[in-house]
C-alpha atoms as a PDB file:
ATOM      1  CA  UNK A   1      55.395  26.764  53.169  1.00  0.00           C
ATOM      2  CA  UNK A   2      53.057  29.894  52.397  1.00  0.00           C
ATOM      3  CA  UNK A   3      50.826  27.110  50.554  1.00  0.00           C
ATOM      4  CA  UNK A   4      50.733  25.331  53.567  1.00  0.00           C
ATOM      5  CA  UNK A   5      49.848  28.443  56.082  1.00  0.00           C
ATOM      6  CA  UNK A   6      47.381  29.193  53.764  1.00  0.00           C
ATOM      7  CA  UNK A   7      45.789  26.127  53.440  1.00  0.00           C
ATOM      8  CA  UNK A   8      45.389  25.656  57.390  1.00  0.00           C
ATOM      9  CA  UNK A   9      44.321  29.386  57.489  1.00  0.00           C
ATOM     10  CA  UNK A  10      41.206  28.458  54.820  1.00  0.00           C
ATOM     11  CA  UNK A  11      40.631  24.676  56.518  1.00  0.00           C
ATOM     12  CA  UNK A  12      40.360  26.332  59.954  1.00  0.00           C
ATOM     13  CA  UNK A  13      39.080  29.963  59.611  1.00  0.00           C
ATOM     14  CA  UNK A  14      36.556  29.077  57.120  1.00  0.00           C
ATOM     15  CA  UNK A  15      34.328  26.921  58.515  1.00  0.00           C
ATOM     16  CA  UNK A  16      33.567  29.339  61.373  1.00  0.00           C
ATOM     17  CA  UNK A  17      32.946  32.423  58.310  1.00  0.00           C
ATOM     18  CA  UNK A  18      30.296  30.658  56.859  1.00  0.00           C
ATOM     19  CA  UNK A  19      28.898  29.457  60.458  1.00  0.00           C
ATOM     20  CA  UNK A  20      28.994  33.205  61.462  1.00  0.00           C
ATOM     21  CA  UNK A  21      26.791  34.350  58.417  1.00  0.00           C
ATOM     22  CA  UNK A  22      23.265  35.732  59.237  1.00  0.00           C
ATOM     23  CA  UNK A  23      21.841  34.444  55.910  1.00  0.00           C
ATOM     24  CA  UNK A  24      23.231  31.020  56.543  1.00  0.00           C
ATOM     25  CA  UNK A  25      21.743  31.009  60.256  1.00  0.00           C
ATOM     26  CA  UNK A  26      18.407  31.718  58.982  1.00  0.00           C
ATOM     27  CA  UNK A  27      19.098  28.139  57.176  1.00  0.00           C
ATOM     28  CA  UNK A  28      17.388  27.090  54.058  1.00  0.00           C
ATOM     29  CA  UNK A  29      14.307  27.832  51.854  1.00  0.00           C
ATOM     30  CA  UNK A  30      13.714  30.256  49.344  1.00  0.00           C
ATOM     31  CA  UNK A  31      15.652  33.591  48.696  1.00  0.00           C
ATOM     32  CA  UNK A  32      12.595  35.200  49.931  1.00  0.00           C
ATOM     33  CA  UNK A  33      12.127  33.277  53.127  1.00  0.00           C
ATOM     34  CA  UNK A  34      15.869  33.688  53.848  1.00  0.00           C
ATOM     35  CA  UNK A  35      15.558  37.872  52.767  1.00  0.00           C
ATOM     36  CA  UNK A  36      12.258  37.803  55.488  1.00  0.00           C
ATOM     37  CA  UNK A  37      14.636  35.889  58.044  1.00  0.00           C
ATOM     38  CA  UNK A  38      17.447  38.054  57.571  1.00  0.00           C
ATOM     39  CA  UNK A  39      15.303  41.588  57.405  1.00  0.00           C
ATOM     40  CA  UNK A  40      13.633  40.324  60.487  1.00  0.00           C
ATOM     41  CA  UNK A  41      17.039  39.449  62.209  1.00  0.00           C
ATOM     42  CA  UNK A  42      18.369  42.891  61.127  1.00  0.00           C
ATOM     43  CA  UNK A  43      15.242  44.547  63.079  1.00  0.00           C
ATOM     44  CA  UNK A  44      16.521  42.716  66.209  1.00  0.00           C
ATOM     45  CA  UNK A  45      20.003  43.613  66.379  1.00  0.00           C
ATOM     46  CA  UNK A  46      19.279  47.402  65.423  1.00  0.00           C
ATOM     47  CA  UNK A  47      17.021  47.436  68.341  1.00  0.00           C
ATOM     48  CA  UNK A  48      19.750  45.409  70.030  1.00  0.00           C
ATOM     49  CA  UNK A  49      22.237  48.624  69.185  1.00  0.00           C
ATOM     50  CA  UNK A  50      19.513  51.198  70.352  1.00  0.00           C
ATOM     51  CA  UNK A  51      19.572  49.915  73.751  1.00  0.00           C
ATOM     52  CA  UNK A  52      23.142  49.237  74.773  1.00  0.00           C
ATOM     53  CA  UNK A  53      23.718  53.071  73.081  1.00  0.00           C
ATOM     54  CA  UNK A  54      21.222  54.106  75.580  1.00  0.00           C
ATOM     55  CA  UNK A  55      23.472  52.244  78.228  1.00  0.00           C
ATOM     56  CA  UNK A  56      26.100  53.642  77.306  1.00  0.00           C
ATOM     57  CA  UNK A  57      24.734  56.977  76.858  1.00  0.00           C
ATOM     58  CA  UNK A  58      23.841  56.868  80.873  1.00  0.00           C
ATOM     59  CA  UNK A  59      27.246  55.648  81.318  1.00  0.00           C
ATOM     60  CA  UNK A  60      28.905  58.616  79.415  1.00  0.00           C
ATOM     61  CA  UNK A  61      26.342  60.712  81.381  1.00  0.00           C
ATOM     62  CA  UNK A  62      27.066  59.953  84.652  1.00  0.00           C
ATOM     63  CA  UNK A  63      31.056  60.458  83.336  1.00  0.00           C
ATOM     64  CA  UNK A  64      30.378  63.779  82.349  1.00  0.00           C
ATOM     65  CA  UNK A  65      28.866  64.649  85.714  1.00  0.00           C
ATOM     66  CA  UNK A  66      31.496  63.113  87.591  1.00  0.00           C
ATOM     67  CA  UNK A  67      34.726  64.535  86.465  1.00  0.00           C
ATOM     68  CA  UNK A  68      32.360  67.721  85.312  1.00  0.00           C
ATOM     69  CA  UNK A  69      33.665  67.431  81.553  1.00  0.00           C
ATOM     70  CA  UNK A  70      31.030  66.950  79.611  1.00  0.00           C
ATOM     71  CA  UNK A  71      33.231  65.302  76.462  1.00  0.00           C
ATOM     72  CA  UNK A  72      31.738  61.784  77.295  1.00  0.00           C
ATOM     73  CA  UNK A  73      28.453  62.224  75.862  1.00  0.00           C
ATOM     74  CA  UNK A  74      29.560  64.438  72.826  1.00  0.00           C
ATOM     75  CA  UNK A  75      32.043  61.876  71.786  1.00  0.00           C
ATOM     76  CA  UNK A  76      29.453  58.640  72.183  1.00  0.00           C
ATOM     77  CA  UNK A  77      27.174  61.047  69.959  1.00  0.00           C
ATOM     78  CA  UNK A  78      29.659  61.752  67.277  1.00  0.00           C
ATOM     79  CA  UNK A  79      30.899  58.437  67.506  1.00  0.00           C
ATOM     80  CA  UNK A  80      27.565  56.913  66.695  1.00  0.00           C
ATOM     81  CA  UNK A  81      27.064  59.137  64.034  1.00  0.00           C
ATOM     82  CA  UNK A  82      30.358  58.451  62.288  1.00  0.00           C
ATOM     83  CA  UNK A  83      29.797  54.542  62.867  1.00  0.00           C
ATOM     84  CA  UNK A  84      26.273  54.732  60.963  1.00  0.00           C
ATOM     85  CA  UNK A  85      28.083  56.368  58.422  1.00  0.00           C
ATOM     86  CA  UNK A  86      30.540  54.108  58.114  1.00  0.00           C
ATOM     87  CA  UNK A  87      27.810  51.482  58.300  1.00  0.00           C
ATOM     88  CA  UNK A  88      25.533  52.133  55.436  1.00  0.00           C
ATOM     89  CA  UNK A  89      28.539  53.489  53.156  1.00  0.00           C
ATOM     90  CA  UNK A  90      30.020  49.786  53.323  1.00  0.00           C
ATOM     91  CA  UNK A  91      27.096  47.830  53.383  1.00  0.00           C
ATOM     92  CA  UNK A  92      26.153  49.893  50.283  1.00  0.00           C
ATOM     93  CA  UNK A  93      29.395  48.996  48.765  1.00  0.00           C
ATOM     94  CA  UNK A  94      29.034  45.117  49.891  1.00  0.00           C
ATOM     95  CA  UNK A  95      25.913  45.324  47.695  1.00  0.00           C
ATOM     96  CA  UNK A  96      27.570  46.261  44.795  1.00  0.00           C
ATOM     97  CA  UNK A  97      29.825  43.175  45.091  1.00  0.00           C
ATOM     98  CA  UNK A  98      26.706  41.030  43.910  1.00  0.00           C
ATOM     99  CA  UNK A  99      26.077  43.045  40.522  1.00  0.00           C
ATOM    100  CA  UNK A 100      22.893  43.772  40.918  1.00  0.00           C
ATOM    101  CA  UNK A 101      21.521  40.073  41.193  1.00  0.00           C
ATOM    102  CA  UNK A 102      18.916  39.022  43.380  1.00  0.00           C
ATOM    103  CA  UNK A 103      20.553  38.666  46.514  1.00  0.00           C
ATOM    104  CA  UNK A 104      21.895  42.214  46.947  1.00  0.00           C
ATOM    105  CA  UNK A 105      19.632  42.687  49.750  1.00  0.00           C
ATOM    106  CA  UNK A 106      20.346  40.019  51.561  1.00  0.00           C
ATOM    107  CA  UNK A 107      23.922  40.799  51.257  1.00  0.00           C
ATOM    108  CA  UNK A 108      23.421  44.603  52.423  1.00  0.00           C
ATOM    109  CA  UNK A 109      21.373  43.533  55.554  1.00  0.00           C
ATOM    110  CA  UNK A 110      23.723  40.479  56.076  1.00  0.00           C
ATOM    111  CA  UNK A 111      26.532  43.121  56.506  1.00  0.00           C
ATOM    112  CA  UNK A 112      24.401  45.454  58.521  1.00  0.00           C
ATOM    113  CA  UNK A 113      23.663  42.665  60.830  1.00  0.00           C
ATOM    114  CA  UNK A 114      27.678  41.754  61.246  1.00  0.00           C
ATOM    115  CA  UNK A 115      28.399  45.255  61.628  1.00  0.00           C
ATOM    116  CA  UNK A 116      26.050  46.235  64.228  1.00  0.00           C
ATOM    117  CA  UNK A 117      26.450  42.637  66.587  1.00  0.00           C
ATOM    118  CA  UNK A 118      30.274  44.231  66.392  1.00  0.00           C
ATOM    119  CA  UNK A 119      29.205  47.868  67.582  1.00  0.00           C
ATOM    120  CA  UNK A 120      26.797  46.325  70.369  1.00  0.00           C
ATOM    121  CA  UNK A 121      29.502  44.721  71.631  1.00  0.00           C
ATOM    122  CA  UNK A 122      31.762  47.393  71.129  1.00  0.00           C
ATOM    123  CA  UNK A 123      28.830  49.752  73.044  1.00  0.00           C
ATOM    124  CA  UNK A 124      29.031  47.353  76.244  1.00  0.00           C
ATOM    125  CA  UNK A 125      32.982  47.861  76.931  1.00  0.00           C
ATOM    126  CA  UNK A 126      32.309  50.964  78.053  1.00  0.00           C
ATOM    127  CA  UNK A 127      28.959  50.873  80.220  1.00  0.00           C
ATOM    128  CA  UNK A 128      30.006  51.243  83.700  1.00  0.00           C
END
């Protein structure tokens, strides 16, 4: 039964992993097309971050100044910090998973690109 579960698990989770890949949306062509494509993509969503922090930096702002706490903004900062952090210390170690061949890079910027479409998203829950 396990067998089974995990079969269906791999058959119908899979499929959308390797759809969900930036290297494999920047489709074929050589490892240096597809390291341009990526580094280029990675440029876009780090932007993409900058601006829905700055959202929700106004949000946390105009928090503070309502209830006249000002923990809002403090936190977002800290939190940003810590998720940067957290952000190049993994994608560091997801490099290291490739053994120092050729695609390292594209695997580091490939996990800095899944990591920050998850924080911008994350960012917009709380703009107000």
């Amino acid at each position: 039964m396990k067998r089974l579960i995990a079969s269906f698990v791999l058959f119908v989770g899979l499929p959308g992993l390797v759809l969900s890949d930036p290297a494999t949306e920047c489709g074929g062509g050589s490892q240096i097309e597809i390291g341009d494509c990526v580094a280029d993509t990675l440029d876009r969503v780090d932007a993409t971050v900058e601006i829905y922090l700055g959202f929700a930096m106004s949000s946390a702002e105009e928090l503070d100044e309502v209830t006249g706490r000002p923990v809002s903004v403090p936190a977002l900062q800290a939190g940003q910090t810590a998720w940067s952090a957290y952000r190049d210390a993994h994608c560091e170690y997801v490099g290291t998973t490739f053994g120092g061949g050729s695609g390292t890079g594209i695997g580091i910027n490939t996990c800095r690109i899944e990591l920050g479409r998850d924080r911008a998203e994350d960012l917009m829950r709380y703009v107000r």
